[in-house]
C-alpha atoms as a PDB file:
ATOM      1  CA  UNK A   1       0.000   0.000   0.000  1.00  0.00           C
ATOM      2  CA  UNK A   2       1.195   3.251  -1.326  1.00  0.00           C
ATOM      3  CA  UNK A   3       2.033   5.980   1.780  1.00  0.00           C
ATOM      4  CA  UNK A   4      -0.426   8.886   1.508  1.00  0.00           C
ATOM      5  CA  UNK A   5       0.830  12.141   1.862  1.00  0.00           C
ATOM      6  CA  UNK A   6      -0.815  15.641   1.786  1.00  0.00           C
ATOM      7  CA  UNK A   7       1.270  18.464  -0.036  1.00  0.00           C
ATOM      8  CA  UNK A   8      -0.433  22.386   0.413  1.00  0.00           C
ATOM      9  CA  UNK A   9       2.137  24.869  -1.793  1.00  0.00           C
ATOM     10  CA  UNK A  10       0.849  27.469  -4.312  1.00  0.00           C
ATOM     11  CA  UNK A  11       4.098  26.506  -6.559  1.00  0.00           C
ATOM     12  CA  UNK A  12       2.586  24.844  -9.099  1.00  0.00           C
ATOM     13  CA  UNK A  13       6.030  24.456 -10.838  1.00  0.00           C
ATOM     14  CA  UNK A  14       7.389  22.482  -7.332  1.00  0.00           C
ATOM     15  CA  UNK A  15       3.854  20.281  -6.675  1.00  0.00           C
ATOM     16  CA  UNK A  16       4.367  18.885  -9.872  1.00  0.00           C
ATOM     17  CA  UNK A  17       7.706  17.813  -9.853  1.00  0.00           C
ATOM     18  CA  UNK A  18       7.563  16.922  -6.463  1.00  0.00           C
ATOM     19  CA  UNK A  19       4.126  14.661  -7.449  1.00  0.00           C
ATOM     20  CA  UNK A  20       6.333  13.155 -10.227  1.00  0.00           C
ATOM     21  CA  UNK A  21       9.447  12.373  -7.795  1.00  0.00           C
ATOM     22  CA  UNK A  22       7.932  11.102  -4.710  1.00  0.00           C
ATOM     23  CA  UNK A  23       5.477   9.072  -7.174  1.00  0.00           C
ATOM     24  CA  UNK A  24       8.727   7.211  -8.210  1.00  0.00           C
ATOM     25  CA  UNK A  25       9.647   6.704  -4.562  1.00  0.00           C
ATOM     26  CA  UNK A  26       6.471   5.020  -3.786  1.00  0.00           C
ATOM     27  CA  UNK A  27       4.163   7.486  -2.436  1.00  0.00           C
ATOM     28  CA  UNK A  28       0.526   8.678  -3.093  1.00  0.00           C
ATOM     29  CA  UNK A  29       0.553  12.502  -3.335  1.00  0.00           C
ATOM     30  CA  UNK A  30      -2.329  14.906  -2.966  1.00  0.00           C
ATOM     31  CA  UNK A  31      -2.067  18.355  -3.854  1.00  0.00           C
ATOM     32  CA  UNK A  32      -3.705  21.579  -2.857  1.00  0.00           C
ATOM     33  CA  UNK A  33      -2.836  25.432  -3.320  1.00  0.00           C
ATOM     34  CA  UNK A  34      -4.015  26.969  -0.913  1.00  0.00           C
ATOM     35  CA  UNK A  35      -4.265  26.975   2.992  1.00  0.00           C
ATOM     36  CA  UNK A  36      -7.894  26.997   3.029  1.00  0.00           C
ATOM     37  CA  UNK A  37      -8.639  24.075   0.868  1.00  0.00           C
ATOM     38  CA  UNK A  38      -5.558  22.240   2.220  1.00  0.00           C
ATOM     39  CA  UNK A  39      -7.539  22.411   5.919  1.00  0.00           C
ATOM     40  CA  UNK A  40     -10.417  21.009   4.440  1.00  0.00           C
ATOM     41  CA  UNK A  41      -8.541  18.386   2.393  1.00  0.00           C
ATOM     42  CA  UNK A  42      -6.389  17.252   5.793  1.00  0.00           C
ATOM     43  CA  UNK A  43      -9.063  16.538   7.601  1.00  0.00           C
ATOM     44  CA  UNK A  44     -11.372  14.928   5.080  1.00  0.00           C
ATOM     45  CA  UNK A  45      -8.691  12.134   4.217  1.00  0.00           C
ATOM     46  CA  UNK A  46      -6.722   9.735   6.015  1.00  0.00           C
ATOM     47  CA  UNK A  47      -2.712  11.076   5.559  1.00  0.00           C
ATOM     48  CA  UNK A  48       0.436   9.806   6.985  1.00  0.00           C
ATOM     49  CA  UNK A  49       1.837  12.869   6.550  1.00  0.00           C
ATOM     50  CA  UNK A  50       0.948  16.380   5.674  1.00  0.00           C
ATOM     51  CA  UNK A  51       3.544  18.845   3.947  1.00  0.00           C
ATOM     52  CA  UNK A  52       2.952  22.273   3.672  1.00  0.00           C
ATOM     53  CA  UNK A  53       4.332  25.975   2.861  1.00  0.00           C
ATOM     54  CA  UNK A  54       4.564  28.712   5.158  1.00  0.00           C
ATOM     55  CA  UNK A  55       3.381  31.418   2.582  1.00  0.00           C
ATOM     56  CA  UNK A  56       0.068  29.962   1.426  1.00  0.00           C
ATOM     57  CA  UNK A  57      -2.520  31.859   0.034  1.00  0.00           C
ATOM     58  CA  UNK A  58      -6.242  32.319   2.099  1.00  0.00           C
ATOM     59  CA  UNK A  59      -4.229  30.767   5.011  1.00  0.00           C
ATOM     60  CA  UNK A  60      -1.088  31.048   6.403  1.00  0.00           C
ATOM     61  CA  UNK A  61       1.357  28.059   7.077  1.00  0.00           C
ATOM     62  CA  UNK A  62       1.441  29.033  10.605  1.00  0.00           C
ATOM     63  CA  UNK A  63      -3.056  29.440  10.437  1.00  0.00           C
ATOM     64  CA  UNK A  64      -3.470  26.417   8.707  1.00  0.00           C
ATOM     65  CA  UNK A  65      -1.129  24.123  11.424  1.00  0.00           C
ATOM     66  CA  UNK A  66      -2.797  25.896  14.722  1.00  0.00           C
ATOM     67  CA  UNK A  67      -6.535  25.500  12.979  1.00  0.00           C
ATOM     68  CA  UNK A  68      -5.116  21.442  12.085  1.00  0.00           C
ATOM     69  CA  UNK A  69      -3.614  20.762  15.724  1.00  0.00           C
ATOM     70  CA  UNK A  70      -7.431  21.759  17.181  1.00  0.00           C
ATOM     71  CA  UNK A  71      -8.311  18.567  15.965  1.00  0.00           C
ATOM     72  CA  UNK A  72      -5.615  16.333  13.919  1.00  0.00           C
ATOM     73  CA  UNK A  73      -3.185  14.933  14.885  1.00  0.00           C
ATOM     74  CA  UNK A  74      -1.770  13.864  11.496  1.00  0.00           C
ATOM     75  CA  UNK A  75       2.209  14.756  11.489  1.00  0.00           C
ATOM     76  CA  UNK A  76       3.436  17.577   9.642  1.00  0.00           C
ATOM     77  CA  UNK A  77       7.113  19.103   7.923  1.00  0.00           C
ATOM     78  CA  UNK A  78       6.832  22.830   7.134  1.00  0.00           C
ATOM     79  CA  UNK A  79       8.615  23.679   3.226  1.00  0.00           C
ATOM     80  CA  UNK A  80       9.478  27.556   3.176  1.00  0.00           C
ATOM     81  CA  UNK A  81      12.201  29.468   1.407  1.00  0.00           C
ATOM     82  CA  UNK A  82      11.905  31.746   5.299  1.00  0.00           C
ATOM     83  CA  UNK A  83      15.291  30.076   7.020  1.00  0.00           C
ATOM     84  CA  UNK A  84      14.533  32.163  10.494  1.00  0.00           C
ATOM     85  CA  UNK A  85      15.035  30.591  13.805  1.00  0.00           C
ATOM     86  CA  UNK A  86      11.987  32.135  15.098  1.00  0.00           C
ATOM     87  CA  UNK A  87       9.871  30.366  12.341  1.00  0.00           C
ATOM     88  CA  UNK A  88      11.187  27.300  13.031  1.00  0.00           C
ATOM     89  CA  UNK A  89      10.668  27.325  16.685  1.00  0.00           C
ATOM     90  CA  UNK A  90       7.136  28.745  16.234  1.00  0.00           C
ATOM     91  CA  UNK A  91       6.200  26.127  13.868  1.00  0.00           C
ATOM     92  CA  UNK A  92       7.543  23.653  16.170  1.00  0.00           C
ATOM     93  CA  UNK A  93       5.466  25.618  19.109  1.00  0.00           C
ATOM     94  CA  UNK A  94       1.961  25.222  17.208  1.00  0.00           C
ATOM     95  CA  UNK A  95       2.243  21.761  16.679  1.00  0.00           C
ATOM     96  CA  UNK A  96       4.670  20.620  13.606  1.00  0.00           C
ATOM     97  CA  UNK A  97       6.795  17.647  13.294  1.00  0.00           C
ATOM     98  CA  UNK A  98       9.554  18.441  11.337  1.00  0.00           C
ATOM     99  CA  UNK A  99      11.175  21.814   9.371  1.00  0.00           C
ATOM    100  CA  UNK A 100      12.494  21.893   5.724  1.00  0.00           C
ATOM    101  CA  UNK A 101      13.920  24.762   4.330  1.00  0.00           C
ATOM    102  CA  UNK A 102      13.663  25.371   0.354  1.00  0.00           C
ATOM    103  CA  UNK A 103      15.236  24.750  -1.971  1.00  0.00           C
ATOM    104  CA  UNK A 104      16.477  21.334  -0.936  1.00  0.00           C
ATOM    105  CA  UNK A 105      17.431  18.258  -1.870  1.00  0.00           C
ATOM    106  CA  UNK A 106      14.893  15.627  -2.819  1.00  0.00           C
ATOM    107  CA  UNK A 107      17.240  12.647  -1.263  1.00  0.00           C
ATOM    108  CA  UNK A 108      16.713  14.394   2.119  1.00  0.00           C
ATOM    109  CA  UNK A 109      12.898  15.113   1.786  1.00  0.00           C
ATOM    110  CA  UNK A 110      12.530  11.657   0.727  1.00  0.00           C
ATOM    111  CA  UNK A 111      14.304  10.455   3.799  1.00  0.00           C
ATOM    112  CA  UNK A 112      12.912  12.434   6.334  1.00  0.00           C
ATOM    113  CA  UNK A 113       9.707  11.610   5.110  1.00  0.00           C
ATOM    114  CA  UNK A 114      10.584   7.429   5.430  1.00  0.00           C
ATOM    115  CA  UNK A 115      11.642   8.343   8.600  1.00  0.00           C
ATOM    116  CA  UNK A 116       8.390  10.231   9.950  1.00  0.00           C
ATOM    117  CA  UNK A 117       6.144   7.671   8.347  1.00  0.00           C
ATOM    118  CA  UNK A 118       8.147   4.723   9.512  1.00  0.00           C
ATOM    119  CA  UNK A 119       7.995   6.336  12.799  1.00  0.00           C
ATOM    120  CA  UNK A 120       4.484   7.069  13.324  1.00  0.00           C
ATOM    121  CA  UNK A 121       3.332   3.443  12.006  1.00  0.00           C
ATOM    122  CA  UNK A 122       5.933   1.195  13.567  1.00  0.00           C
ATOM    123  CA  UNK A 123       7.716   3.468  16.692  1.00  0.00           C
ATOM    124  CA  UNK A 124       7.473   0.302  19.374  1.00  0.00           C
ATOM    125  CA  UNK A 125      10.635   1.359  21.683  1.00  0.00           C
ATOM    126  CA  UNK A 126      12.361  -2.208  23.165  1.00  0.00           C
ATOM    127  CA  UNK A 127      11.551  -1.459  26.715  1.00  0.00           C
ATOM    128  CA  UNK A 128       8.148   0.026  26.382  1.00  0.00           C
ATOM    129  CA  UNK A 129       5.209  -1.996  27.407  1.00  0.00           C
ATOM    130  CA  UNK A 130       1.498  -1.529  25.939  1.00  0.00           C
ATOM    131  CA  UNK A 131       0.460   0.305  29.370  1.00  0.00           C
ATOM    132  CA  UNK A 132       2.667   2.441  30.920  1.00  0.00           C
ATOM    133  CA  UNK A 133       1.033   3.844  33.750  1.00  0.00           C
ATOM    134  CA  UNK A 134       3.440   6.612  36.396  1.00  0.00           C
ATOM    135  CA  UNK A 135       2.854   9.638  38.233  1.00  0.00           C
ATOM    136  CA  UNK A 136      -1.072  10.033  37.346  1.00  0.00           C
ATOM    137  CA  UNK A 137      -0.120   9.874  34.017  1.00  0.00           C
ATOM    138  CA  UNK A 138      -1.409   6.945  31.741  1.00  0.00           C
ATOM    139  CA  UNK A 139       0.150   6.193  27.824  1.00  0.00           C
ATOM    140  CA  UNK A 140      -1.198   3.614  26.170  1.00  0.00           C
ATOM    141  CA  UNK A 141       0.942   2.356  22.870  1.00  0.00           C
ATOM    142  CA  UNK A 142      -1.844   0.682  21.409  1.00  0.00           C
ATOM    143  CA  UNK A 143      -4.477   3.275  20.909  1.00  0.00           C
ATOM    144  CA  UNK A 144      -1.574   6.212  20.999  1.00  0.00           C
ATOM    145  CA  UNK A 145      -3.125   8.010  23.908  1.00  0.00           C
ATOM    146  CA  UNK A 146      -2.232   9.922  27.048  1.00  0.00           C
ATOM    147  CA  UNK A 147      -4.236  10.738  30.319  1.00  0.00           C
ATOM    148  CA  UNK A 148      -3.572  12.675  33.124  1.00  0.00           C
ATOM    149  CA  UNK A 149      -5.551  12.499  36.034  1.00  0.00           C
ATOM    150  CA  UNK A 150      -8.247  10.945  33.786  1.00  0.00           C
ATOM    151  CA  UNK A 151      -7.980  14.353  31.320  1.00  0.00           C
ATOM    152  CA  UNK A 152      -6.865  13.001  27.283  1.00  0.00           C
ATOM    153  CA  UNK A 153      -3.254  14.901  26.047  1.00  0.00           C
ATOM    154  CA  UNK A 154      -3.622  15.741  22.957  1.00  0.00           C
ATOM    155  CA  UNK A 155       0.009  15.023  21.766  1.00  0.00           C
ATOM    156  CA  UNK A 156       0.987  15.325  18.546  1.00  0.00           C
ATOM    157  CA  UNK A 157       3.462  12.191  17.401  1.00  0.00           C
ATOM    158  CA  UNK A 158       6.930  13.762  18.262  1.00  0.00           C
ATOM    159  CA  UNK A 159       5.426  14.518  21.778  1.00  0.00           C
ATOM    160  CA  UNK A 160       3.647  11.257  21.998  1.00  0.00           C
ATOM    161  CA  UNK A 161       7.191   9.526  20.893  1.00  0.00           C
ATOM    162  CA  UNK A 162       8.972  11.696  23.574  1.00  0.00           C
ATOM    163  CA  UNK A 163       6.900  11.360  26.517  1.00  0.00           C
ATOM    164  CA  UNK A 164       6.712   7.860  25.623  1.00  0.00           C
ATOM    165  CA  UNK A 165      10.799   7.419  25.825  1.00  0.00           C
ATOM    166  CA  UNK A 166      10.960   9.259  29.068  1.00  0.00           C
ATOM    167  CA  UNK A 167       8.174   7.542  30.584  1.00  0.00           C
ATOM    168  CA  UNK A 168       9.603   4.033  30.252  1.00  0.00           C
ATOM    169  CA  UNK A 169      12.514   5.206  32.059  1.00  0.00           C
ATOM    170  CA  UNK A 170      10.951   7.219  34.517  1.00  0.00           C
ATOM    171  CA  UNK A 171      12.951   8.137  37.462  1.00  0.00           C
ATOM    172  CA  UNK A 172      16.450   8.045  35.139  1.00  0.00           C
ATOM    173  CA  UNK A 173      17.812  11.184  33.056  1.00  0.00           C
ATOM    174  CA  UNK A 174      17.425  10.281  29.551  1.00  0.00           C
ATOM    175  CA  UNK A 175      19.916  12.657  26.983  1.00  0.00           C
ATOM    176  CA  UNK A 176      19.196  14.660  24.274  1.00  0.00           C
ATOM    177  CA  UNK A 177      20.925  12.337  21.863  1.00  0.00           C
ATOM    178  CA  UNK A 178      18.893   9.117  23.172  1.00  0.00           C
ATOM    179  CA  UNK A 179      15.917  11.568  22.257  1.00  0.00           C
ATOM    180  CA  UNK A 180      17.248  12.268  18.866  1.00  0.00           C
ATOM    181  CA  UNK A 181      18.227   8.763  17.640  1.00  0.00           C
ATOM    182  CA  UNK A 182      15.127   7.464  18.954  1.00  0.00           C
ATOM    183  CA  UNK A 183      12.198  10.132  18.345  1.00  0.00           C
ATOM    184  CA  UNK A 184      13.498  12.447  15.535  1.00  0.00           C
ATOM    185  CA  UNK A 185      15.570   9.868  14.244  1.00  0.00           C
ATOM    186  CA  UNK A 186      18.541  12.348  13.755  1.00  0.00           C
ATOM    187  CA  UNK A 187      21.843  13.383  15.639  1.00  0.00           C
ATOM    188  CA  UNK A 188      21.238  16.316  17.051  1.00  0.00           C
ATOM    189  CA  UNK A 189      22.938  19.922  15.885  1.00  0.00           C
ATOM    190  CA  UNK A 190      24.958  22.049  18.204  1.00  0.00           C
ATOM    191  CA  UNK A 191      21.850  24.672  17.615  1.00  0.00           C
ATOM    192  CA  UNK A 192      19.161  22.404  17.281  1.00  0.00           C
ATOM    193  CA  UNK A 193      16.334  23.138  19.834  1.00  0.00           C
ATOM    194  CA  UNK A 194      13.752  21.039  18.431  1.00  0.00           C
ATOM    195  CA  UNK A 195      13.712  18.614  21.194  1.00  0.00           C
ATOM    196  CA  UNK A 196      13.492  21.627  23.930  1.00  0.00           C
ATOM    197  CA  UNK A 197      10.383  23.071  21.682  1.00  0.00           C
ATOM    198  CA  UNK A 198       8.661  19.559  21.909  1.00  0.00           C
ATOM    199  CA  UNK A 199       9.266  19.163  25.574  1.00  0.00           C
ATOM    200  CA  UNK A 200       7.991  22.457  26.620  1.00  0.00           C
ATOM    201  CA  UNK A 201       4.577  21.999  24.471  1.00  0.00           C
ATOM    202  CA  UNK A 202       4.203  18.196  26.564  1.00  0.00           C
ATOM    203  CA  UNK A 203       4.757  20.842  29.794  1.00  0.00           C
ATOM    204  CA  UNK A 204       1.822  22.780  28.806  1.00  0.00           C
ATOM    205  CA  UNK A 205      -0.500  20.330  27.922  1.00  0.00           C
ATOM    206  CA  UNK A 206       0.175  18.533  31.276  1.00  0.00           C
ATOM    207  CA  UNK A 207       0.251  22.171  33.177  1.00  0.00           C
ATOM    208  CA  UNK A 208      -3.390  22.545  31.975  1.00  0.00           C
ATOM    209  CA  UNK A 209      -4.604  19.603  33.724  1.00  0.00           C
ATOM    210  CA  UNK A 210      -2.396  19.853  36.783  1.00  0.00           C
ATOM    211  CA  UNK A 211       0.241  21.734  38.717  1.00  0.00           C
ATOM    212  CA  UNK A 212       2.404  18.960  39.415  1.00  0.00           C
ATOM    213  CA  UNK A 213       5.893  18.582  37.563  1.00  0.00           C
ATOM    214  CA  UNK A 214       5.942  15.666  35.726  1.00  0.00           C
ATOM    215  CA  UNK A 215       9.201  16.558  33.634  1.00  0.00           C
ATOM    216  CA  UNK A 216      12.531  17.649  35.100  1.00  0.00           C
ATOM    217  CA  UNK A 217      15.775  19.407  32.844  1.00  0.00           C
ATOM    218  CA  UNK A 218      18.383  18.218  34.343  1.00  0.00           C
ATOM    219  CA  UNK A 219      21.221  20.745  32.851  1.00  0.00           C
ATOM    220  CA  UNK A 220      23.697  19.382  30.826  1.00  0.00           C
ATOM    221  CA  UNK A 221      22.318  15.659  31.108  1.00  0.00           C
ATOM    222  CA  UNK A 222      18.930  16.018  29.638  1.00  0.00           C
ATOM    223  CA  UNK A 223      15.339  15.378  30.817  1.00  0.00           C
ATOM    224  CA  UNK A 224      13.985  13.391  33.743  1.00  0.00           C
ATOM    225  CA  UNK A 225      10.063  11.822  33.957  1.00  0.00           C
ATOM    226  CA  UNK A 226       9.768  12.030  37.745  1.00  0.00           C
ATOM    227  CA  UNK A 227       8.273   9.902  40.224  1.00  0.00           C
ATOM    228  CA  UNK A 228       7.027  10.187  43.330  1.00  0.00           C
ATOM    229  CA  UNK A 229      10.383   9.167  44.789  1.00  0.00           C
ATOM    230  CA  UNK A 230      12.507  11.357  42.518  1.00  0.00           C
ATOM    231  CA  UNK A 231      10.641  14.227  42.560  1.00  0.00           C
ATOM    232  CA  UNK A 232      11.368  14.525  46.560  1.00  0.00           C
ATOM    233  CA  UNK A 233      14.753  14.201  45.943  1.00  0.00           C
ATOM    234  CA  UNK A 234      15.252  16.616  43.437  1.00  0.00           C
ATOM    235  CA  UNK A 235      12.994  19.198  45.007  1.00  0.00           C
END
């Protein structure tokens, strides 16, 4: 079965050779031109992954992902020619998987986007067990889903994939490089604050449910999941 992806650019010039080249590499591609039609499209199919332009006509990159995270989940890589640091980290803030800066290479799109899909439909870590319940929160591999104190997350798949790592080691620090290799499937650059971005959206989500810290930095190691135990010491 072909891997259905989502593409929203108004460069009519790049949709179609992208169509024709990730066509060849064994993907289904959908196209729209616009941000407006691209929400509608997103969440009328069934996607593995959406990509989509900052600069979109009727609706913003940056609109169309916070309108999309209100309800779908369905990962996403932002394409823009705009290489600012405060795009990428406010992409990664509203919600988006993964930032591409045109023009690139095809090689690379084509293997992050293996790498997200492969991700999102086999990501099993080794130690991770269907059920991992700790510290009033509840993750469930299966079904993909998160509750605190009986309240849903709604994660998107990097912070799903995160919380997930640090959860089955709760109680040890786990380092920004286990993170990489495991979630984003990357090293990680010197400058690279992805994984911070990720970690502080998790924070939020949980902070809106409770007070309690559930997730330590631990500078210069990495992050901690705390328990009960853990958290005393710390504190």
């Amino acid at each position: 079965m072909q891997n259905s992806i989502l593409l929203i650019d108004n460069d009519r010039e790049l949709t179609a050779e992208l169509s024709h080249y990730l066509a060849s590499e064994g993907f289904d591609l959908t196209v729209c031109n616009d941000g407006v039609s691209g929400l509608l499209e997103a969440n009328r199919g069934q996607y593995h992954l959406i990509l989509s332009d900052l600069m979109l006509p009727k609706l913003s990159g940056f609109e169309f992902l916070k309108k999309l995270r209100s309800t779908n989940q369905t990962p996403v890589m932002m394409l823009t020619e705009r290489d600012d640091q405060f795009d990428r980290i406010y992409a990664l803030e509203l919600g988006a998987d993964d930032y591409l800066c045109k023009p690139f290479n095809h090689r690379e799109l084509v293997a992050r986007i293996k790498s997200i899909v492969r991700r999102m439909l086999y990501f099993k870590p080794m130690e991770m067990q269907n059920t991992i319940k700790s510290n009033d929160l509840v993750l469930s591999t299966t079904t993909r889903e998160v509750y605190c104190h009986d309240s849903e997350l709604n994660l998107t798949g990097f912070e799903f994939e995160m919380l997930a790592l640090l959860m089955s080691h709760a109680g040890t620090v786990v380092d920004k490089d286990k993170i990489a290799n495991q979630v984003l499937r990357r090293p990680l650059s010197s400058f690279d604050r992805s994984i911070d971005m990720h970690i502080s959206k998790i924070r939020k989500k949980i902070a809106g449910i409770t007070d309690q810290e559930k997730i330590k930095t631990v500078r210069g190691a990495g992050y901690i999941f705390l328990t009960g135990s853990v958290a005393r010491h710390l504190n």
